[in-house]
N, C-alpha and C. Protein backbone atom coordinates (compact mmCIF):
# COMPACT_ATOMS: atom_id res chain seq x y z
N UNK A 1 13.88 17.13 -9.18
CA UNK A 1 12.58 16.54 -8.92
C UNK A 1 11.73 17.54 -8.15
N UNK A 2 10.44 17.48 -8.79
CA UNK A 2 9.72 18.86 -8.08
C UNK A 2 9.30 17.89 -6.83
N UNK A 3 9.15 18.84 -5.94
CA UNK A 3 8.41 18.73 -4.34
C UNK A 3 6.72 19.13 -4.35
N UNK A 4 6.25 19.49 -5.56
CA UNK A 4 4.71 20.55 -5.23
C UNK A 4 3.98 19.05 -4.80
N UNK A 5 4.21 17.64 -5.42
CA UNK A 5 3.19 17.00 -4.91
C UNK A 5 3.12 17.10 -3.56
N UNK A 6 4.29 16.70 -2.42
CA UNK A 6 4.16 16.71 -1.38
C UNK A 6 3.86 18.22 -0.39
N UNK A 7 4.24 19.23 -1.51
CA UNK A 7 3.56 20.46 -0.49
C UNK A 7 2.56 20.65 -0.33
N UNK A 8 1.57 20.44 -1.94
CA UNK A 8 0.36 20.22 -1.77
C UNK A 8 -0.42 19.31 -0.76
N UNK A 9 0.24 18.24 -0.60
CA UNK A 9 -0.10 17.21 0.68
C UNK A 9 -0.46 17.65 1.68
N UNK A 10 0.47 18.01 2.39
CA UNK A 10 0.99 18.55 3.57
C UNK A 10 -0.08 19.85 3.70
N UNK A 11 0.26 21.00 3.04
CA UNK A 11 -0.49 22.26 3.33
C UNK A 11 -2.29 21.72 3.34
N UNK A 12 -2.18 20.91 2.54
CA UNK A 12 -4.09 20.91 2.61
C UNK A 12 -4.49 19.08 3.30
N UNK A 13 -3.42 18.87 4.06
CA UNK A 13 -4.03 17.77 4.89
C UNK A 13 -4.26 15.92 3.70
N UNK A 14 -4.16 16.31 3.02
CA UNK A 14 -4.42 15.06 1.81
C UNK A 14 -3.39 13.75 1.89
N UNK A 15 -4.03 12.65 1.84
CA UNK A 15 -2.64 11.50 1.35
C UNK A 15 -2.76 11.40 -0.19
N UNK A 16 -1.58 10.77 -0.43
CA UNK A 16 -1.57 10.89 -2.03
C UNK A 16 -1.64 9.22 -2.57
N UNK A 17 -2.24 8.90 -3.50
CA UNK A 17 -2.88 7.55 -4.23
C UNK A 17 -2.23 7.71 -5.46
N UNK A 18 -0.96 6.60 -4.81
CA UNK A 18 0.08 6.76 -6.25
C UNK A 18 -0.71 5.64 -7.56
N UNK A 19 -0.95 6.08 -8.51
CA UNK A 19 -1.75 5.15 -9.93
C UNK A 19 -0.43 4.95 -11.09
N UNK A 20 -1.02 3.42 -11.36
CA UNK A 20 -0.06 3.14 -12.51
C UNK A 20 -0.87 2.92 -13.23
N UNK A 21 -1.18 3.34 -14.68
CA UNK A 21 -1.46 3.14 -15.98
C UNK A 21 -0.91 2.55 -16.97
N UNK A 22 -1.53 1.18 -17.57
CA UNK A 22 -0.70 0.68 -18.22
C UNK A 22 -1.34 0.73 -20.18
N UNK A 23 -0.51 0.93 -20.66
CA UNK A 23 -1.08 0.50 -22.18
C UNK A 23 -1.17 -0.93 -22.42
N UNK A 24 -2.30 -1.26 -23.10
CA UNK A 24 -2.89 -2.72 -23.35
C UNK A 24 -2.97 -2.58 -24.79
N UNK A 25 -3.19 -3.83 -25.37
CA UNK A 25 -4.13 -4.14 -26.73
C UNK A 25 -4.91 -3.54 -27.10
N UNK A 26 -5.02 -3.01 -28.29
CA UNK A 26 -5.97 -2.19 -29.32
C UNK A 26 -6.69 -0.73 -28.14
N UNK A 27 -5.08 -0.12 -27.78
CA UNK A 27 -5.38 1.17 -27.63
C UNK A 27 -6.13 0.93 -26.17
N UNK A 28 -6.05 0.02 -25.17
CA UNK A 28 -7.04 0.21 -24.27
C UNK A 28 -5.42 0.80 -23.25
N UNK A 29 -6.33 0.50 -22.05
CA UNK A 29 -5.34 1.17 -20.52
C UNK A 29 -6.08 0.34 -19.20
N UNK A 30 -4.93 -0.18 -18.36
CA UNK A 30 -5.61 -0.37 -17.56
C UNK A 30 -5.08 0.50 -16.49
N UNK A 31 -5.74 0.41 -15.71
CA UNK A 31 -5.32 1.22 -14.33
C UNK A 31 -5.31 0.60 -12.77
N UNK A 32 -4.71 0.90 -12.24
CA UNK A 32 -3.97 0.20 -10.57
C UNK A 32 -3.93 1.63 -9.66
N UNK A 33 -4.57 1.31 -8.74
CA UNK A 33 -4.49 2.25 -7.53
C UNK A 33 -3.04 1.19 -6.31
N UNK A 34 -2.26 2.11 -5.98
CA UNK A 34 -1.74 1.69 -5.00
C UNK A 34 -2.03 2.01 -3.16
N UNK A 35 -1.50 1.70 -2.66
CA UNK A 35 -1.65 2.02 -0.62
C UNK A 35 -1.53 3.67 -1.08
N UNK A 36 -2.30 4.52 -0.11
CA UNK A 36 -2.00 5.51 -0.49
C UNK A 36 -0.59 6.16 0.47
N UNK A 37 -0.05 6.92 0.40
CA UNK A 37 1.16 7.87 1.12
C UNK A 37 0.38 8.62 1.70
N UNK A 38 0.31 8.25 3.55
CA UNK A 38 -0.47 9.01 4.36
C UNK A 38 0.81 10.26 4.58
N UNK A 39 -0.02 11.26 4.36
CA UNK A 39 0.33 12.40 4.53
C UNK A 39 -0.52 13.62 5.42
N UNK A 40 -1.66 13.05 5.54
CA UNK A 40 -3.13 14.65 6.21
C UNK A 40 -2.22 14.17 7.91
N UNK A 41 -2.22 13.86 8.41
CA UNK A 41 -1.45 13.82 9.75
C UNK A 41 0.17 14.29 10.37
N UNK A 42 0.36 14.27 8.84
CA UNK A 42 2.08 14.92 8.95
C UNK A 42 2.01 16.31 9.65
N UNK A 43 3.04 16.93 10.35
CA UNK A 43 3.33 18.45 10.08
C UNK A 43 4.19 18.94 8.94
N UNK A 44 3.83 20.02 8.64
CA UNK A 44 4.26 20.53 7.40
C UNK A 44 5.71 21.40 7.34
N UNK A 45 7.19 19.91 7.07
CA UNK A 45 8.13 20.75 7.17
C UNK A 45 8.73 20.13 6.35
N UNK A 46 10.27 20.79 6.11
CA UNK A 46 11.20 20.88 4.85
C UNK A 46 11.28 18.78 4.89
N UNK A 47 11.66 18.27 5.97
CA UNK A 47 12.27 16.80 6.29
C UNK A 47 10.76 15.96 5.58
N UNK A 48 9.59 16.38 6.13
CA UNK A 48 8.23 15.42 5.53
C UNK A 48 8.16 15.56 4.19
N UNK A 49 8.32 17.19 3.51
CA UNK A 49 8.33 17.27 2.29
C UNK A 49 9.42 16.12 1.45
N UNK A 50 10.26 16.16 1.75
CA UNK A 50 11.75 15.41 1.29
C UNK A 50 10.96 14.13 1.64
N UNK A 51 10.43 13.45 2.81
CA UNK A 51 10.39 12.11 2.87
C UNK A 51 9.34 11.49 1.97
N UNK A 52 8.28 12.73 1.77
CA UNK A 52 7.35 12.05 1.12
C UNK A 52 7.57 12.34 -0.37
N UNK A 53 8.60 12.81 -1.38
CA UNK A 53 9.07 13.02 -2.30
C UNK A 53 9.99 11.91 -2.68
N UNK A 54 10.46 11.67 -1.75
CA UNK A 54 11.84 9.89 -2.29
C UNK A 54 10.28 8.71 -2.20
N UNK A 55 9.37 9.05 -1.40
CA UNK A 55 8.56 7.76 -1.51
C UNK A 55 7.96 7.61 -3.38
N UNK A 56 7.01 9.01 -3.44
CA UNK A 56 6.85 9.11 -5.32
C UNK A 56 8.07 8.43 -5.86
N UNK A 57 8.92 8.80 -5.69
CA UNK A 57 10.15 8.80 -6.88
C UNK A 57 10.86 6.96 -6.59
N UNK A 58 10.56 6.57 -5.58
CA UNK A 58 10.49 5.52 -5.11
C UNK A 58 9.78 4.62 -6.20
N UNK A 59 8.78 4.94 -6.16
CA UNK A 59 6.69 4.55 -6.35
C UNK A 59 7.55 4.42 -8.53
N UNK A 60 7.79 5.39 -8.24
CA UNK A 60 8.29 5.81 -9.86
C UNK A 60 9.24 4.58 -10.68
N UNK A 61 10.45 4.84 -9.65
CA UNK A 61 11.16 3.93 -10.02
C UNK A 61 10.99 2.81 -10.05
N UNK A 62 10.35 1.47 -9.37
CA UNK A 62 9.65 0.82 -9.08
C UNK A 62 9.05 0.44 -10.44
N UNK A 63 8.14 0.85 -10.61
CA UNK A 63 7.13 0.83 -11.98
C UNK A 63 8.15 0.97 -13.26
N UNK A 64 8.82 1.92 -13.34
CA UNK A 64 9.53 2.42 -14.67
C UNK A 64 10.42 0.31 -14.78
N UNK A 65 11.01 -0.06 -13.50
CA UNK A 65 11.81 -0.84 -13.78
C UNK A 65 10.92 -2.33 -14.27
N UNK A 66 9.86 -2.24 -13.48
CA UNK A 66 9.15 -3.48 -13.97
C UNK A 66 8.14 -3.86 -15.40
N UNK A 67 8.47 -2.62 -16.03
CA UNK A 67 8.18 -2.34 -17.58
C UNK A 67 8.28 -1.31 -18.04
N UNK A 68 10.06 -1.20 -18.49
CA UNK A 68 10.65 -0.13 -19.14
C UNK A 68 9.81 0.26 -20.01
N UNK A 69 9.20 -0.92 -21.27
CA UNK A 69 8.43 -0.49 -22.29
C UNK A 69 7.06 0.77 -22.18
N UNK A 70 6.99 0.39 -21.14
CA UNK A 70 5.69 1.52 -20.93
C UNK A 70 6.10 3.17 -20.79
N UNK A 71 7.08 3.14 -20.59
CA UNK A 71 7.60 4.53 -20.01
C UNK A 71 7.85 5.37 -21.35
N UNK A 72 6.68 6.75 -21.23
CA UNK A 72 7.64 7.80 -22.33
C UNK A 72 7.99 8.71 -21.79
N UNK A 73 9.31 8.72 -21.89
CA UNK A 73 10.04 10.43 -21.86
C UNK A 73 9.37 11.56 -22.57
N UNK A 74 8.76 12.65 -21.77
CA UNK A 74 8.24 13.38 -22.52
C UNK A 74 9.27 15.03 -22.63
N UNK A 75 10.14 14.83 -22.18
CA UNK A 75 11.18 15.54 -22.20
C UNK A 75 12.58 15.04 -22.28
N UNK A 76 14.02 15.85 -22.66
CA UNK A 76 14.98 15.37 -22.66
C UNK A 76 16.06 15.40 -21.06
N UNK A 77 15.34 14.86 -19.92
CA UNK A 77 15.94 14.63 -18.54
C UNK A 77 17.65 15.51 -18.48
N UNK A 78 17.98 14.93 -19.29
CA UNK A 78 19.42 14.49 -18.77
C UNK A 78 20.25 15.48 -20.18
N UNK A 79 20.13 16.73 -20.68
CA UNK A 79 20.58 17.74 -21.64
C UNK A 79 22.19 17.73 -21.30
């Protein structure tokens, strides 16, 4: 699992606004903003990077489980 979201965080002060997109009827999408992951107040080290990386993947899992159907693999994960 890459870390750049949360380095990017961290190095330039930003929180991150995890979004779920969903596919609807005749091709539409809706979209959901979540709480954002305060991050511009952190200091920038190996432990914040890691904490704020299980929160995404958290955020991820979460969503993937409450409608598998939506989810595409756009790669083969697990070779």
């Amino acid at each position: 699992t890459t870390t750049l979201p949360a380095q990017i965080a961290l190095k330039y002060k930003l929180d991150i606004v995890p979004v779920y997109i969903k596919r609807t009827k005749n091709n539409n999408f809706q979209m959901e903003l979540f709480q954002p992951i305060e991050c511009k107040y952190l200091k920038e080290s190996e432990e914040e990077k890691i904490n704020i990386t299980l929160k995404l993947n958290r955020f991820l899992e979460e969503m993937i489980l409450k409608d598998p159907g939506q989810w595409i693999w756009t790669h083969n994960r697990w070779k």
